[in-house]
N, C-alpha and C. Protein backbone atom coordinates (compact mmCIF):
# COMPACT_ATOMS: atom_id res chain seq x y z
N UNK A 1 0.84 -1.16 0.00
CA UNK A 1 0.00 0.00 0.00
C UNK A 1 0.90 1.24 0.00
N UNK A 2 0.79 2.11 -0.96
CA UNK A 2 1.47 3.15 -1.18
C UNK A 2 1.05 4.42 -0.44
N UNK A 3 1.42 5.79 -0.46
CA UNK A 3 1.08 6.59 0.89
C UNK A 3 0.41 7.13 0.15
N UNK A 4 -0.20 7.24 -1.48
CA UNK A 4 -1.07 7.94 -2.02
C UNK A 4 -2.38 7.29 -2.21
N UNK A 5 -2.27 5.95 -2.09
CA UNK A 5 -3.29 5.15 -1.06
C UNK A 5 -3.91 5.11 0.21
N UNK A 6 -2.96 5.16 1.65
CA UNK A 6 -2.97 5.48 2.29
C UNK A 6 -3.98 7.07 2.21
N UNK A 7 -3.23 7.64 1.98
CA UNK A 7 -3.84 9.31 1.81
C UNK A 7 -5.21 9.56 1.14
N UNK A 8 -5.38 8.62 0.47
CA UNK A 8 -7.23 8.68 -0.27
C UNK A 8 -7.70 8.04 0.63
N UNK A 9 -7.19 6.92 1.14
CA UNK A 9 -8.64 6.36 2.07
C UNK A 9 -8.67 6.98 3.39
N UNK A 10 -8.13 7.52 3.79
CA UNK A 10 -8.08 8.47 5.00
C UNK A 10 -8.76 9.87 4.62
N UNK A 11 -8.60 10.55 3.82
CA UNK A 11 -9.71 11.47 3.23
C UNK A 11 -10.86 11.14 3.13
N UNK A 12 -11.13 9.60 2.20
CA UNK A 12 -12.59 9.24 2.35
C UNK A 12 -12.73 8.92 4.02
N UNK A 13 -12.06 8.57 5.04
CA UNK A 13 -12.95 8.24 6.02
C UNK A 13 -12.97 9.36 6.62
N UNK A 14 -11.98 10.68 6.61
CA UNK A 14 -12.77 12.16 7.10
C UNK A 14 -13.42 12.68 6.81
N UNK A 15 -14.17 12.08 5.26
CA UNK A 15 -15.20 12.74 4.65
C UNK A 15 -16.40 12.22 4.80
N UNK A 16 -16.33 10.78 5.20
CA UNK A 16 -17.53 10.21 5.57
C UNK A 16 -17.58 10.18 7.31
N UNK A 17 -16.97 10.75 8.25
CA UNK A 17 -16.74 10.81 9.07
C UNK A 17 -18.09 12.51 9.49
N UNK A 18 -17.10 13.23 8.87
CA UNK A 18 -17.83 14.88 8.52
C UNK A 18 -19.14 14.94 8.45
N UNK A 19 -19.94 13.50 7.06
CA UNK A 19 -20.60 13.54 7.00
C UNK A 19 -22.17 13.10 7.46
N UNK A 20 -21.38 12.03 8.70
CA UNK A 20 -21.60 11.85 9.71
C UNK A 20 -22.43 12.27 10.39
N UNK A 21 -21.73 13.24 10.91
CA UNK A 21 -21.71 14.09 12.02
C UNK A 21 -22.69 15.48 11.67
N UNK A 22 -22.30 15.66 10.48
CA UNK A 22 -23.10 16.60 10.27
C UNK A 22 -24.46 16.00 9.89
N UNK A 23 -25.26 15.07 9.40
CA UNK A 23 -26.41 14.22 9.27
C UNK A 23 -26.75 13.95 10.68
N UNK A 24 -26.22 13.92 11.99
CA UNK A 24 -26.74 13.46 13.50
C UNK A 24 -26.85 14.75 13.63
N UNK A 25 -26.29 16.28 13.32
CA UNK A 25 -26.57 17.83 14.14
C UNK A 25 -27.65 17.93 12.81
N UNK A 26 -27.77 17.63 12.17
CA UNK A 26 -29.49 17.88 11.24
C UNK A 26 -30.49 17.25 11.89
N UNK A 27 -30.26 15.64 12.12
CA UNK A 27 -31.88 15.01 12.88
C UNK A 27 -31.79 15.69 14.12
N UNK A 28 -30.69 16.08 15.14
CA UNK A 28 -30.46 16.82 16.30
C UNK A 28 -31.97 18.41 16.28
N UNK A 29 -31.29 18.69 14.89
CA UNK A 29 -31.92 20.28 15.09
C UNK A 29 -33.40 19.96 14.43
N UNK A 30 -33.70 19.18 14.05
CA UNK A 30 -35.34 19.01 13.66
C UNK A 30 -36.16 17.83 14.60
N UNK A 31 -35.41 17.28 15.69
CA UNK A 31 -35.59 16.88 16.50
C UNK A 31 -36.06 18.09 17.72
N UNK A 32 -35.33 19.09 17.97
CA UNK A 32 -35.60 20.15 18.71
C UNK A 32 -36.73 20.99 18.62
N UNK A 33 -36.76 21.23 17.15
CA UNK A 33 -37.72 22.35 16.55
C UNK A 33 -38.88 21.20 16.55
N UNK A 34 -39.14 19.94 16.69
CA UNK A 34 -40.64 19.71 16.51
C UNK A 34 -40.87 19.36 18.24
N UNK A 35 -39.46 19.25 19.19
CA UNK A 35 -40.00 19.45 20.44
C UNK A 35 -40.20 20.69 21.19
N UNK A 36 -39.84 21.53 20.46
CA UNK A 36 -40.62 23.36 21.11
C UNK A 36 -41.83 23.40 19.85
N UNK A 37 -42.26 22.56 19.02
CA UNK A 37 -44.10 22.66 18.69
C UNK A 37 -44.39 22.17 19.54
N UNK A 38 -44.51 20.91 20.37
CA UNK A 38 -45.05 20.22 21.08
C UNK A 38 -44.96 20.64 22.16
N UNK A 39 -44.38 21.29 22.92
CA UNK A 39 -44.06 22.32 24.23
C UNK A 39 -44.96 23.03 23.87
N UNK A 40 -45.20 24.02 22.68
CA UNK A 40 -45.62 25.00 22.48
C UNK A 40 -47.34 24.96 22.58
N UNK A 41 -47.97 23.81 21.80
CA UNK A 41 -49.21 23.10 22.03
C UNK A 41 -49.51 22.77 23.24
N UNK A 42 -49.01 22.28 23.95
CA UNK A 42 -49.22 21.65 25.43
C UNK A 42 -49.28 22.51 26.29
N UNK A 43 -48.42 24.30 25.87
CA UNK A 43 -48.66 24.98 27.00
C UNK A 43 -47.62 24.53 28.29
N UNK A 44 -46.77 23.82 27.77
CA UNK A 44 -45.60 23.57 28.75
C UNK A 44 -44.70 24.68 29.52
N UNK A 45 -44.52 25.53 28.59
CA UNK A 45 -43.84 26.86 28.84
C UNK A 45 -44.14 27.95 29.74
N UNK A 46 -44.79 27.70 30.49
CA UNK A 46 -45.69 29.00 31.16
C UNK A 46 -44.20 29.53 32.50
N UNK A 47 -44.16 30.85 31.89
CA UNK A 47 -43.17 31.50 32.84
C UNK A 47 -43.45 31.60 34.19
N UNK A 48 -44.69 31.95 34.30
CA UNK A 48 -45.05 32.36 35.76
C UNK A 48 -44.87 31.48 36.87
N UNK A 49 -45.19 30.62 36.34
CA UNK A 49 -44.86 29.20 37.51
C UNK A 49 -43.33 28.70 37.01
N UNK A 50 -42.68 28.74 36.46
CA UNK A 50 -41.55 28.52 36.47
C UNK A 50 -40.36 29.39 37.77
N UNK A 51 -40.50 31.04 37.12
CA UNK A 51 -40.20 31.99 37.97
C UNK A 51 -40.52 32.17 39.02
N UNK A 52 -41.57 31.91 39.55
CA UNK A 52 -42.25 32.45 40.95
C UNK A 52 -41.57 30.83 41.69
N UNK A 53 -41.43 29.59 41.42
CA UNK A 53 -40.59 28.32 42.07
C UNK A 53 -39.27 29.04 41.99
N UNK A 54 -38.30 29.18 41.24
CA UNK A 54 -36.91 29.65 41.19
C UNK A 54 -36.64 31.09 42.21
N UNK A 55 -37.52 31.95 42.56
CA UNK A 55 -37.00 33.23 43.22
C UNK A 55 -37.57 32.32 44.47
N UNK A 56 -38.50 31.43 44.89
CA UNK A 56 -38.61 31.42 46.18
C UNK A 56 -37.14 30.29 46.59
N UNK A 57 -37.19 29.58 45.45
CA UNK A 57 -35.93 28.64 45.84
C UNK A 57 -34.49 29.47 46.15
N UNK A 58 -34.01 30.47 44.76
CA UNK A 58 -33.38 30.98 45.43
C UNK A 58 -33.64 32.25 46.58
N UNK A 59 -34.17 32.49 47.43
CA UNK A 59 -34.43 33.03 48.66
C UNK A 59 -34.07 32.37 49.52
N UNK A 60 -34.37 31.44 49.63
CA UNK A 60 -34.09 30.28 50.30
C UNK A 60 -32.54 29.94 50.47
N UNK A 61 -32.33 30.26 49.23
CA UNK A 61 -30.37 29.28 49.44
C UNK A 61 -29.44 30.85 49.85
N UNK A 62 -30.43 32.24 49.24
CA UNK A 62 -29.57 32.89 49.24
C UNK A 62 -29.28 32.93 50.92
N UNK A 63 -30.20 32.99 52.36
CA UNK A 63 -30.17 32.74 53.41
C UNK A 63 -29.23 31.89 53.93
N UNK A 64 -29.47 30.89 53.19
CA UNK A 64 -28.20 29.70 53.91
C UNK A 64 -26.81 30.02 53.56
N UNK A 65 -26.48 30.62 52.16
CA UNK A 65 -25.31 30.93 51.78
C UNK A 65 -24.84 32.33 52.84
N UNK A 66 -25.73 33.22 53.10
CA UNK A 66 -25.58 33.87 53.49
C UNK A 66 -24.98 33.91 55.17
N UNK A 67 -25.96 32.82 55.58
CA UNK A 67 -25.30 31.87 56.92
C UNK A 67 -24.21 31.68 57.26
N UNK A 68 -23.99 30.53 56.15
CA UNK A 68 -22.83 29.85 56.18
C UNK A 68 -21.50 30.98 56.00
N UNK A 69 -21.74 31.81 55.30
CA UNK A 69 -20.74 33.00 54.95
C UNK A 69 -20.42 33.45 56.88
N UNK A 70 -21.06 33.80 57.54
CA UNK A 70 -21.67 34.46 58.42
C UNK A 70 -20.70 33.63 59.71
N UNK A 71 -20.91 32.25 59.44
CA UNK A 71 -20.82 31.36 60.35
C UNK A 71 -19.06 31.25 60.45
N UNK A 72 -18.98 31.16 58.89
CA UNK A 72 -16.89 31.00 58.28
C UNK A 72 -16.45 31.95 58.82
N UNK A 73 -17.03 33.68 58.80
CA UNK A 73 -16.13 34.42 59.23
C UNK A 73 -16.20 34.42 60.63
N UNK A 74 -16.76 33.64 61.54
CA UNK A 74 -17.12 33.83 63.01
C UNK A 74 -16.50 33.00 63.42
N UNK A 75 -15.17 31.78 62.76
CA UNK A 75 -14.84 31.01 62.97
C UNK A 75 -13.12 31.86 62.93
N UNK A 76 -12.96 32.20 61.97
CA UNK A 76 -11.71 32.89 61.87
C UNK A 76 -11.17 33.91 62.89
């Protein structure tokens, strides 16, 4: 096997490699876009209840962090 052999079939397998990869980030991205229709139908998305769980959660941690901060320098 000569290195200009070598050298074509190694091109073909970076090219079928490439092409690969780029055919799995296509079903990837039309995989996505028909799961934000289906989010979108269902009404999955609703901010308000998302946001209003996350500020009470963080309230919550910001206290304990705030603690614990509280507690480290009372140790030093």
């Amino acid at each position: 096997m000569t290195i200009l052999d070598m050298l074509g079939q190694s091109g073909i397998l970076t090219v079928l490699g490439m092409g690969v990869v780029f055919a799995f980030i296509i079903i990837l991205v039309f995989a996505m876009s028909l799961l934000k229709v289906v989010v979108k139908s269902l009404k999955l998305d609703q901010k308000e209840v998302a946001a209003s769980a996350a500020q009470s959660v963080s309230a919550g941690q910001d206290t304990a962090v705030i603690a614990a901060i509280a507690a480290a320098v009372r140790e030093k």
